[in-house]
Every structure is written in C-alpha cells, then in structure tokens.
N, C-alpha and C. Protein backbone atom coordinates (compact mmCIF):
# COMPACT_ATOMS: atom_id res chain seq x y z
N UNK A 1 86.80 63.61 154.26
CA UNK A 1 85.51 63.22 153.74
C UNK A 1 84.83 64.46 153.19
N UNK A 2 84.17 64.42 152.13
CA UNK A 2 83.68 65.12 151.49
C UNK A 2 82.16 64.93 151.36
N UNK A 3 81.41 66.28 151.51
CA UNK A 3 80.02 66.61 150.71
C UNK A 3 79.93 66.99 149.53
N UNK A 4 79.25 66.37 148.86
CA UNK A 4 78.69 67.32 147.60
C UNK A 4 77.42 68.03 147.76
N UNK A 5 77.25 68.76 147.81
CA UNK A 5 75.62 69.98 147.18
C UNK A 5 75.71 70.43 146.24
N UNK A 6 74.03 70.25 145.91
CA UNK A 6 74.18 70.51 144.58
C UNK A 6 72.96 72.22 144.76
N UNK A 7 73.68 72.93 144.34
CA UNK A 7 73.00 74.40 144.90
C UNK A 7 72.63 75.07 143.91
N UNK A 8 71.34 75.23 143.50
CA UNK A 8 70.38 76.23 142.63
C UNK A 8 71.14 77.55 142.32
N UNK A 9 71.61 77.36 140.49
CA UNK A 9 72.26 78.07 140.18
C UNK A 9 71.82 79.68 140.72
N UNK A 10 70.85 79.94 140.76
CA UNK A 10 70.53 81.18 141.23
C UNK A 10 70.74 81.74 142.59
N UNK A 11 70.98 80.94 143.15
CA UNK A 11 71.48 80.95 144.61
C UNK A 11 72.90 81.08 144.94
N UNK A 12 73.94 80.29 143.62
CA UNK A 12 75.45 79.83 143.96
C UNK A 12 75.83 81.20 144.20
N UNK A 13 75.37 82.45 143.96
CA UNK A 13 76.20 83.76 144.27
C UNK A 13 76.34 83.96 146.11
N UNK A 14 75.87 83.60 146.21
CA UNK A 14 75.67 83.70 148.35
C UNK A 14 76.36 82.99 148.83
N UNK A 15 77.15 81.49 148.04
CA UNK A 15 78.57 80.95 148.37
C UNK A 15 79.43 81.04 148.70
N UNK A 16 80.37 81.27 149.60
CA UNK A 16 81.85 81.55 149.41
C UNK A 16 82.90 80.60 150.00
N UNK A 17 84.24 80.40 149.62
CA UNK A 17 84.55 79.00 149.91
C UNK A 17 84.61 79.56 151.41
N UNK A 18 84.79 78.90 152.39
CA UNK A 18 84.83 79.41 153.24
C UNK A 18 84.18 79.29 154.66
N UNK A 19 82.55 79.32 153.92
CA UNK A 19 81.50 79.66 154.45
C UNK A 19 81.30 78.31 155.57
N UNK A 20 80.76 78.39 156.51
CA UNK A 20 80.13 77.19 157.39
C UNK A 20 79.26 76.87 156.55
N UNK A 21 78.91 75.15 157.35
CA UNK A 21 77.70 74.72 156.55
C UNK A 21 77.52 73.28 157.90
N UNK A 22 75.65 72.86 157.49
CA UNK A 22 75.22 72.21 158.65
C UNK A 22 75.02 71.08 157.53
N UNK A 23 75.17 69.78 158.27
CA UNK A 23 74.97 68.48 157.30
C UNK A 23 73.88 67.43 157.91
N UNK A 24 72.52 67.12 157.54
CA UNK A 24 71.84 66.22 158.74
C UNK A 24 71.89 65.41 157.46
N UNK A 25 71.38 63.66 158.12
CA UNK A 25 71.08 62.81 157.57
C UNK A 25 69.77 63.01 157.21
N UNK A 26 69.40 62.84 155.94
CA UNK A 26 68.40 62.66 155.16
C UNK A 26 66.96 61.40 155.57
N UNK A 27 67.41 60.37 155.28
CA UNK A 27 67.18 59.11 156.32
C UNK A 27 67.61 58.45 157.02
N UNK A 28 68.46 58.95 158.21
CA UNK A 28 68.86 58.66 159.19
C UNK A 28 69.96 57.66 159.39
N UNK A 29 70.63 58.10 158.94
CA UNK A 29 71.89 57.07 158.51
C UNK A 29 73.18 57.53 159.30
N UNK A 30 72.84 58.70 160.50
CA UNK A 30 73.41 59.08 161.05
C UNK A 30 72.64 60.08 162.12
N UNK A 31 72.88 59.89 163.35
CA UNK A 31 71.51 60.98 163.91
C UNK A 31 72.54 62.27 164.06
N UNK A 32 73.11 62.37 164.60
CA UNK A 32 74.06 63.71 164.91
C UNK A 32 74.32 64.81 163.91
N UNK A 33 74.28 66.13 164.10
CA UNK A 33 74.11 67.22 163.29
C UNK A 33 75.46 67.32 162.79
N UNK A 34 76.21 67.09 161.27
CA UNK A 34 77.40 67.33 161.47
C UNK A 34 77.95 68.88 160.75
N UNK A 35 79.12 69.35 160.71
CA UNK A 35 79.72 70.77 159.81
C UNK A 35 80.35 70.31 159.31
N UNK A 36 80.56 71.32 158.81
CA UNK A 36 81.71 71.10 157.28
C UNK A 36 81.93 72.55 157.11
N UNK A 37 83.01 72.50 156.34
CA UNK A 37 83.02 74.05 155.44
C UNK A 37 83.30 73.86 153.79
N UNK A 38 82.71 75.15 153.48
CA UNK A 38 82.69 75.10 151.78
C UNK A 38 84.05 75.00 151.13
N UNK A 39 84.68 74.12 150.85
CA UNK A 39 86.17 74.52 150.18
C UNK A 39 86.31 74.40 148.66
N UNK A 40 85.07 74.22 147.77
CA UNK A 40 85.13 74.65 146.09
C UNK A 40 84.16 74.58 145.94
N UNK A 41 84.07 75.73 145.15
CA UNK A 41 82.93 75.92 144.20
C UNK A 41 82.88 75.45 142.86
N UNK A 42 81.83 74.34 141.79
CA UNK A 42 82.59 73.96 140.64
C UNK A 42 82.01 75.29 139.68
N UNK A 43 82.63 75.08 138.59
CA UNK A 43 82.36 76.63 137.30
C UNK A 43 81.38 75.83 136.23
N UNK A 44 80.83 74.94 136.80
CA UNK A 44 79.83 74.25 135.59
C UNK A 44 78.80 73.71 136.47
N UNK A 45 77.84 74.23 135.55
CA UNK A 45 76.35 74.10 135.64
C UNK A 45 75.99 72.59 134.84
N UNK A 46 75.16 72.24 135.89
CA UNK A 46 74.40 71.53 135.88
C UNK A 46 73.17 70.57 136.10
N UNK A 47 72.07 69.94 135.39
CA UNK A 47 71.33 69.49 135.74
C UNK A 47 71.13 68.98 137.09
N UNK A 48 70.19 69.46 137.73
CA UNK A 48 70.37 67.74 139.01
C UNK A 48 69.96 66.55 139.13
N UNK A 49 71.34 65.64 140.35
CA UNK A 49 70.78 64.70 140.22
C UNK A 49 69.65 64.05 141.10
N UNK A 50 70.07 64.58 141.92
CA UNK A 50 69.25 64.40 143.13
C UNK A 50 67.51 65.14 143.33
N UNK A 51 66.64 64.16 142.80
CA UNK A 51 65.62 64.30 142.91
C UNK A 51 64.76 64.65 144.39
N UNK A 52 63.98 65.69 144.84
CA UNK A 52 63.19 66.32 145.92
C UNK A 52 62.21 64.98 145.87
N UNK A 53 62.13 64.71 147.05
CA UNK A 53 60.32 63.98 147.14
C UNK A 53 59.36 65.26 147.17
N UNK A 54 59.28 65.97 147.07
CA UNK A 54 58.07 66.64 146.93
C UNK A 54 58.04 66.97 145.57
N UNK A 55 56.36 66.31 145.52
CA UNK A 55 56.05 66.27 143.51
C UNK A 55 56.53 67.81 142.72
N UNK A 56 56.26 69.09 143.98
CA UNK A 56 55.58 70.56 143.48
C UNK A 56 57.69 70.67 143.02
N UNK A 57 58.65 70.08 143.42
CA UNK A 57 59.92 70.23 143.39
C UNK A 57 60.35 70.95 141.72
N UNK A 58 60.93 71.60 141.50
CA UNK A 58 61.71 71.78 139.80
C UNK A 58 62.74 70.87 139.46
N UNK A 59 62.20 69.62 139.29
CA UNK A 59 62.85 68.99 138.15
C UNK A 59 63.59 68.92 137.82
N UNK A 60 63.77 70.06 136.67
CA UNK A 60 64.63 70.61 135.99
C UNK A 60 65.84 71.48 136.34
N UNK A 61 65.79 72.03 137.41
CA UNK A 61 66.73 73.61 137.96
C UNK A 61 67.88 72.82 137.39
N UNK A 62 68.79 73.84 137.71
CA UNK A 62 70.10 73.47 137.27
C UNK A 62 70.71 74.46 138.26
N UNK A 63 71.79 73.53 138.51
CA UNK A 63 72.85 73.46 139.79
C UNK A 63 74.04 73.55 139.51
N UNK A 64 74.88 74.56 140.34
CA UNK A 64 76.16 74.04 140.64
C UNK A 64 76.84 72.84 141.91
N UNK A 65 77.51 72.12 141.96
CA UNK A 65 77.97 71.40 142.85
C UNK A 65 79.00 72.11 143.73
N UNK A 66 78.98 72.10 144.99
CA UNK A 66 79.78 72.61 145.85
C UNK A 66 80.23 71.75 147.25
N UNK A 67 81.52 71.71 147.08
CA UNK A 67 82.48 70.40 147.87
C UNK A 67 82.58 71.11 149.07
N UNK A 68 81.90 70.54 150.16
CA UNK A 68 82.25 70.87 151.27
C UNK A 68 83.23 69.99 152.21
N UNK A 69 84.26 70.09 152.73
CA UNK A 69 84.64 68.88 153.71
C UNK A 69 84.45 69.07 155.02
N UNK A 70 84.00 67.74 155.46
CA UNK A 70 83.08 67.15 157.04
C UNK A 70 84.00 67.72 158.15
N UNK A 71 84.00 68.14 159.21
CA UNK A 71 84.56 68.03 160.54
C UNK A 71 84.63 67.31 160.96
N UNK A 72 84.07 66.39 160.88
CA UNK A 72 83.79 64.80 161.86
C UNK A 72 83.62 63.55 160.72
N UNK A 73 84.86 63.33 160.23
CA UNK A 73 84.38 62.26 159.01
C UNK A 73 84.40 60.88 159.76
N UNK A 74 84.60 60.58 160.87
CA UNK A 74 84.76 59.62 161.18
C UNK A 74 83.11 59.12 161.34
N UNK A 75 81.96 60.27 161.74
CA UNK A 75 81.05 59.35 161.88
C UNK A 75 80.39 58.66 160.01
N UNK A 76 80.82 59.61 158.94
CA UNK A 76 80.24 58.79 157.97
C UNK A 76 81.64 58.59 156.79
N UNK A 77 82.57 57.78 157.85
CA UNK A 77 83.66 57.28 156.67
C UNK A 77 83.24 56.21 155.87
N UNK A 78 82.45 55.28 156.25
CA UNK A 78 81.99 54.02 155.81
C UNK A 78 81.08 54.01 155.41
N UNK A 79 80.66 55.28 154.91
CA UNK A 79 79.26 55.36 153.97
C UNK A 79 79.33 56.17 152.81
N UNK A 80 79.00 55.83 151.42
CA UNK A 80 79.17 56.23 150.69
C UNK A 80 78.02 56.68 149.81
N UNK A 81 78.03 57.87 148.75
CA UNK A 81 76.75 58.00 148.39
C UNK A 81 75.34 58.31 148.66
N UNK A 82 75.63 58.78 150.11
CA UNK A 82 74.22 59.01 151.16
C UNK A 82 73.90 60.63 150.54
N UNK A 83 72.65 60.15 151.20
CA UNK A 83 71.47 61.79 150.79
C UNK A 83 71.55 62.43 151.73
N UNK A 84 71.88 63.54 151.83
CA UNK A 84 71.75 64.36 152.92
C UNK A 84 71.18 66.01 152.78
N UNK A 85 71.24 66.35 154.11
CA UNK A 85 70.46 67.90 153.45
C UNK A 85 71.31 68.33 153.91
N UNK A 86 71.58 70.13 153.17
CA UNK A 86 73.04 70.70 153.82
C UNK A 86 71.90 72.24 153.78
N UNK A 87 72.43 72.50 154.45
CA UNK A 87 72.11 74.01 154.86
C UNK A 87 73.99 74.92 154.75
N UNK A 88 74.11 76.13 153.95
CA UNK A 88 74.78 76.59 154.05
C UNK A 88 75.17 78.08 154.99
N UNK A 89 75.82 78.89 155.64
CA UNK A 89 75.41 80.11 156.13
C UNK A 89 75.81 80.99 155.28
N UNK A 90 75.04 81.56 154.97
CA UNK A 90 75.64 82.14 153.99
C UNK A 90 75.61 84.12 154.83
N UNK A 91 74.92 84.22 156.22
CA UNK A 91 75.63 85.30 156.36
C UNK A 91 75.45 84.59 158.00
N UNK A 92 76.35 85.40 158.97
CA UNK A 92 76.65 85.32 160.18
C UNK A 92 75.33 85.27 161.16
N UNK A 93 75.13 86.30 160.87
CA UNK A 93 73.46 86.80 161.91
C UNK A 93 72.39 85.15 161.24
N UNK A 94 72.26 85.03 160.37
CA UNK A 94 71.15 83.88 159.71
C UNK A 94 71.69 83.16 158.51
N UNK A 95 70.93 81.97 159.10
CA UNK A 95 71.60 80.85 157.64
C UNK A 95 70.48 80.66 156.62
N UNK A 96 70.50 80.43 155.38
CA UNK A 96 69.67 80.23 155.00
C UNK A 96 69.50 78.87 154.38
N UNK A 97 68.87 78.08 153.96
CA UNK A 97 68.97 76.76 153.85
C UNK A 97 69.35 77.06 151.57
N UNK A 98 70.29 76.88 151.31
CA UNK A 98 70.21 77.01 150.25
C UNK A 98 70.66 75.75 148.73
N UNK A 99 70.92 74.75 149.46
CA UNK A 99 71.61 73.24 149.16
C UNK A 99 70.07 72.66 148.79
N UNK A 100 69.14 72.48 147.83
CA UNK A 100 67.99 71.48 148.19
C UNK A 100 68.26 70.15 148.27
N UNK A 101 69.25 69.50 147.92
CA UNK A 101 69.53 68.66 148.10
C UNK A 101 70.49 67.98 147.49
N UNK A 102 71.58 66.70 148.36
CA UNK A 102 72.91 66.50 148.39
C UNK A 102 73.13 64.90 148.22
C-alpha cells in the first residue's frame, strides 16, 4: 500500500528515499498513527491537488509527489483515495512536518 505526498517544491531537497515518515488520518478514517518509508521521489513538478482548509493556504505552490509505502497496510487496504497528513523526518534528532498535504 502506498502514500502519495504531495511536498512543496521548495522543501523536496530534505527528502531522501529512505527517510521515515508518520501517516495520521486526516478525518478519521483510521485512528492509529501509521509509518511508512519514502521509496520515490517523482522528477516532475507539479500543481496541487489537494487543497488546505485553511483560506491563508497557497493555492497555487507547486509540488513534487513522493511515494511512500505503509508498514501496516492492512489497516487502510480497503480504502482508497483518503486524505491524510504525512509528516516526513527528514533529520534523526527532529522531524519536520513537510508533506502539507496527501
């Protein structure tokens, strides 16, 4: 099972495949915190799709998509297309939340 994030091109440099990453349900479509790790980065930019509820959000940014796969796909095999928030680590000591949204 796979994540997509879609990660603020200005940010995709702090990526690496590799990296841990934290997955919560968005609206609760799952309560449990799940991981994943980063296993591609895509080489094309693009718009996003995934709109922020907060009005003050950019719109516009432009993103790369980055495929993470789940540790635990069994809790969301049967769901498809869900919103979620991903937090990536992008160093050991601190994570920083850099995915706005998935």
């Amino acid at each position: 099972m796979q994540v997509v994030a879609e990660v603020y091109e200005t940010d995709v440099g702090l990526v690496e495949v590799g990296q841990k990453a934290t997955i919560r349900s968005r609206n609760g479509a799952f309560d449990q915190e799940l991981t994943g790790t980063v296993k591609e980065i895509a080489l094309q930019i693009f718009k996003n799709n995934v709109l922020d509820d907060d009005p003050a959000a950019n719109a516009d940014a432009r993103i790369v998509e980055v495929d993470i796969t789940v540790d635990q796909p069994e809790v969301i095999d049967s769901l498809t297309n869900l919103q979620v928030d991903v937090v990536i680590e992008v160093d050991q000591a601190n994570s920083k939340k850099i995915a706005p949204d998935t």
